[in-house]
C-alpha atoms as a PDB file:
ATOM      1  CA  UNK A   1     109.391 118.217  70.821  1.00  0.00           C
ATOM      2  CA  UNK A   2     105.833 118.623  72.644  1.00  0.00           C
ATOM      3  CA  UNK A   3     105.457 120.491  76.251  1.00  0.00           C
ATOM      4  CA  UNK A   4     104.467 116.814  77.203  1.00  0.00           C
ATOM      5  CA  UNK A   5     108.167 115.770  76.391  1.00  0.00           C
ATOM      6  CA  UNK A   6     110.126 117.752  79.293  1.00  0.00           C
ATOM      7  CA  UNK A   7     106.928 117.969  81.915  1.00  0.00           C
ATOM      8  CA  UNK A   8     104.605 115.319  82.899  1.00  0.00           C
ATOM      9  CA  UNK A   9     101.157 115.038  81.850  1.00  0.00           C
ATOM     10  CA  UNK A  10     100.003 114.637  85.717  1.00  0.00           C
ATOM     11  CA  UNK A  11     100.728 115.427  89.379  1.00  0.00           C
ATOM     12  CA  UNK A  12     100.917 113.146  92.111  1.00  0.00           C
ATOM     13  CA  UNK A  13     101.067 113.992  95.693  1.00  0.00           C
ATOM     14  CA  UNK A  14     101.603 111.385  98.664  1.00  0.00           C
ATOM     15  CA  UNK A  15      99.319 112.486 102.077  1.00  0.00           C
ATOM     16  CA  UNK A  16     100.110 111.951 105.340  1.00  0.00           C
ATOM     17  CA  UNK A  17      98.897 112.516 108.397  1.00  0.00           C
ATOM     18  CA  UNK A  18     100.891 114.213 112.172  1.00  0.00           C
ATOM     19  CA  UNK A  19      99.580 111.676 114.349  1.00  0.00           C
ATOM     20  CA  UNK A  20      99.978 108.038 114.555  1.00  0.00           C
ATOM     21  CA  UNK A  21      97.419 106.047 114.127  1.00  0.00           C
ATOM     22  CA  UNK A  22      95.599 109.119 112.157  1.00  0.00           C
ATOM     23  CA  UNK A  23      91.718 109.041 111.081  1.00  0.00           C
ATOM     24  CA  UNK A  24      93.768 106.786 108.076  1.00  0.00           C
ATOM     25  CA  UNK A  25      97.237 106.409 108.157  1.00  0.00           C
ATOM     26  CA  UNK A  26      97.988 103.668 110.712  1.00  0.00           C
ATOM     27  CA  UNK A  27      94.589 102.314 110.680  1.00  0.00           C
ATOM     28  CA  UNK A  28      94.016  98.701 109.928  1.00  0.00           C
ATOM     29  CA  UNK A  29      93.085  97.706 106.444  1.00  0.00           C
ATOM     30  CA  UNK A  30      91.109  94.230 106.235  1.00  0.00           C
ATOM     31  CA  UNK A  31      90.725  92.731 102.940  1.00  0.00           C
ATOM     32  CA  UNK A  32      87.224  91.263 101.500  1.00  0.00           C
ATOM     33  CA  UNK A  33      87.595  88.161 103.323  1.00  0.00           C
ATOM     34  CA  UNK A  34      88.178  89.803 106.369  1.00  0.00           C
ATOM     35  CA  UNK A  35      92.275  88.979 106.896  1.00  0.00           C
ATOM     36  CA  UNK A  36      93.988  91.939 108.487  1.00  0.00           C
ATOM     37  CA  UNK A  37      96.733  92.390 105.634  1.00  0.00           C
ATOM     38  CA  UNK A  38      98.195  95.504 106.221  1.00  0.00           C
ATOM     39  CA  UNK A  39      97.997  99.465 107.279  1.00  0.00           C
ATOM     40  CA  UNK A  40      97.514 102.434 105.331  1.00  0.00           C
ATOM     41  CA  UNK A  41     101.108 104.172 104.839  1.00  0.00           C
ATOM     42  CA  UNK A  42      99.800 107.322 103.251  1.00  0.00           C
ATOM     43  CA  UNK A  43      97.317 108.583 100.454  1.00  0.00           C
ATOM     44  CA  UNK A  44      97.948 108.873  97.291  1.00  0.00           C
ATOM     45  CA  UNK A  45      96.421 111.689  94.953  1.00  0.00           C
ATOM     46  CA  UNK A  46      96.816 111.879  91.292  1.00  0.00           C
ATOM     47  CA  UNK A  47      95.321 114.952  88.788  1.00  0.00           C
ATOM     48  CA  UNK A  48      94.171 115.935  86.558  1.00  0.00           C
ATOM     49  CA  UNK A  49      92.480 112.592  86.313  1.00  0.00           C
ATOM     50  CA  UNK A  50      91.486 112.487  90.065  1.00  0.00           C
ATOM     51  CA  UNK A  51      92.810 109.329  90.881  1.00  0.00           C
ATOM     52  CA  UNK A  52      92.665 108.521  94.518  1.00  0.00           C
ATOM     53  CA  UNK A  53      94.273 105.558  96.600  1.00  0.00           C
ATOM     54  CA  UNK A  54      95.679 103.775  99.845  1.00  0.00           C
ATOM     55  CA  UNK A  55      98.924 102.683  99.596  1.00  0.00           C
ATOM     56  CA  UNK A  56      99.210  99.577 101.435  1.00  0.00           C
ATOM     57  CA  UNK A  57     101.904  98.603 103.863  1.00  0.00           C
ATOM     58  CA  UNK A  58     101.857  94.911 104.651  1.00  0.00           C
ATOM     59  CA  UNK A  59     104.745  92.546 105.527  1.00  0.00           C
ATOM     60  CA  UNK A  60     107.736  92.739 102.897  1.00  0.00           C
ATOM     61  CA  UNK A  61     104.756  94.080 100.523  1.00  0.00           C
ATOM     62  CA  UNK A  62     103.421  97.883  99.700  1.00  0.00           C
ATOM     63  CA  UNK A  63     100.630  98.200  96.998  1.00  0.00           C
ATOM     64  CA  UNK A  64      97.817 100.613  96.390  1.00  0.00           C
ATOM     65  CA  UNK A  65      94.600 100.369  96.319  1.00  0.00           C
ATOM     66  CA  UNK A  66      92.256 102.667  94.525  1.00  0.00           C
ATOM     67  CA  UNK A  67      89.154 104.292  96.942  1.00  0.00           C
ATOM     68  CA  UNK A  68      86.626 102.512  94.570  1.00  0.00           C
ATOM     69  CA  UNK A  69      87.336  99.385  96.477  1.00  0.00           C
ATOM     70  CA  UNK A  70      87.005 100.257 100.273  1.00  0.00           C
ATOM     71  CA  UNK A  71      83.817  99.156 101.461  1.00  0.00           C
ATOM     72  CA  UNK A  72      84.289 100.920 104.770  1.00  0.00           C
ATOM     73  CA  UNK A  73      85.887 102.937 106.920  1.00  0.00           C
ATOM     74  CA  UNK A  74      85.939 102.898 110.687  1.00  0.00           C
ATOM     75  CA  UNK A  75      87.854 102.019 113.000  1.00  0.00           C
ATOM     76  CA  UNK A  76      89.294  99.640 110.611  1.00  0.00           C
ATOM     77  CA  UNK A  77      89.810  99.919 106.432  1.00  0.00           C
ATOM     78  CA  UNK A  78      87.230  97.274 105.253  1.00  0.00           C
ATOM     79  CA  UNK A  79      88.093  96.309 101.615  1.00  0.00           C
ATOM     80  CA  UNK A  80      85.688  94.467  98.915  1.00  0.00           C
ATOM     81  CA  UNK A  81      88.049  92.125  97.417  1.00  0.00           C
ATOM     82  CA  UNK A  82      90.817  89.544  98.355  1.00  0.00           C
ATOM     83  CA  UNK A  83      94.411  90.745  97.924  1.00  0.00           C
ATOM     84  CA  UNK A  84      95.696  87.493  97.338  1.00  0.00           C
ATOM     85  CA  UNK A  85      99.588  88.474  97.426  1.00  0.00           C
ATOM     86  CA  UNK A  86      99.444  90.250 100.749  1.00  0.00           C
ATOM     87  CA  UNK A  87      99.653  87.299 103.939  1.00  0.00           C
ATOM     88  CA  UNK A  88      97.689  87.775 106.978  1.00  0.00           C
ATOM     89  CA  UNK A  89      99.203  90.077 110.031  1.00  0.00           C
ATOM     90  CA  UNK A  90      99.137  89.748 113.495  1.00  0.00           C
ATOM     91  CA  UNK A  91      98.244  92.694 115.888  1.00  0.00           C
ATOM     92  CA  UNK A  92     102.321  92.883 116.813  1.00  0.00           C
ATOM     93  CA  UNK A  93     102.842  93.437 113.193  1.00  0.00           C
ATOM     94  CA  UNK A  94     100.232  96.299 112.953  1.00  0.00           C
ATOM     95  CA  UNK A  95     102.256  97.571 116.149  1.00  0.00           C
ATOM     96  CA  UNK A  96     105.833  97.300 114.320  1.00  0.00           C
ATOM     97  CA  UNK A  97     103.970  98.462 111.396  1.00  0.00           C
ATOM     98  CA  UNK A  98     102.771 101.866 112.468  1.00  0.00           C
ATOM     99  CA  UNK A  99     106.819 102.420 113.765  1.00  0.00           C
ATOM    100  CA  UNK A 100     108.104 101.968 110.681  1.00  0.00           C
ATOM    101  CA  UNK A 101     105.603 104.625 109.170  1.00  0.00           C
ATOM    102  CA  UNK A 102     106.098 107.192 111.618  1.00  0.00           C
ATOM    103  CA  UNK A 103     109.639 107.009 111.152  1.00  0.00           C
ATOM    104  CA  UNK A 104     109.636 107.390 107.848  1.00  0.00           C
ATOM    105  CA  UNK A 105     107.031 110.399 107.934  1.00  0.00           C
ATOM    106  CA  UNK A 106     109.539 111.832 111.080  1.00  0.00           C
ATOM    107  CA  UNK A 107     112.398 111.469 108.405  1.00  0.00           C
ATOM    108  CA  UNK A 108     110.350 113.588 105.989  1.00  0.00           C
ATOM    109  CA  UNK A 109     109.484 115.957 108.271  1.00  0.00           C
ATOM    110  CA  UNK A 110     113.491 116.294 109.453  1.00  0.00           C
ATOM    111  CA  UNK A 111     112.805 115.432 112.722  1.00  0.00           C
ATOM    112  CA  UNK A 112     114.542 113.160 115.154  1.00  0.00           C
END
């Protein structure tokens, strides 16, 4: 048996951020045709291979997206294609949204 059989061949962290919205998690994301689909949950990092994304969280769907295919950032995540499986959000959602994330990140954190 290799080293590679007991230890992965990568690391992969999940970032998030102590405020809510934060300069990205909780922002907006918009997909390439403009739809409001979703906001960013956290950030994904991946090495050796440097492999950076968004992960997603839209309604009943979470998916990442790799940095390659933001086309801006502001005060909204612009993206430059169509995510065809994600349906359009309301602002209410983004609202109920960015709840759900900072509980989760206050469960991670221990808090209450």
């Amino acid at each position: 048996m290799s080293k590679g059989d007991f230890f992965p061949s990568f690391t992969e962290a999940e970032l998030y951020e102590l405020t809510m919205p934060g300069r990205l998690i909780g922002k907006e994301v918009l997909d390439g045709s403009a739809r409001r689909i979703g906001i960013v949950r956290s950030v994904r990092i991946r090495l050796p291979d440097l492999k950076v994304e968004l992960v997603i969280k839209g309604l009943e769907i979470e998916f990442p997206v790799d940095v390659s295919n933001i086309s801006a950032v502001g005060t909204v995540i612009q993206l430059k294609n169509v995510i065809k499986e994600a349906e359009e959000i309301e602002i209410h959602d983004v609202v109920r949204l960015r709840k759900e994330v900072w509980e989760e990140i206050k469960t991670y954190l221990g808090s209450k």
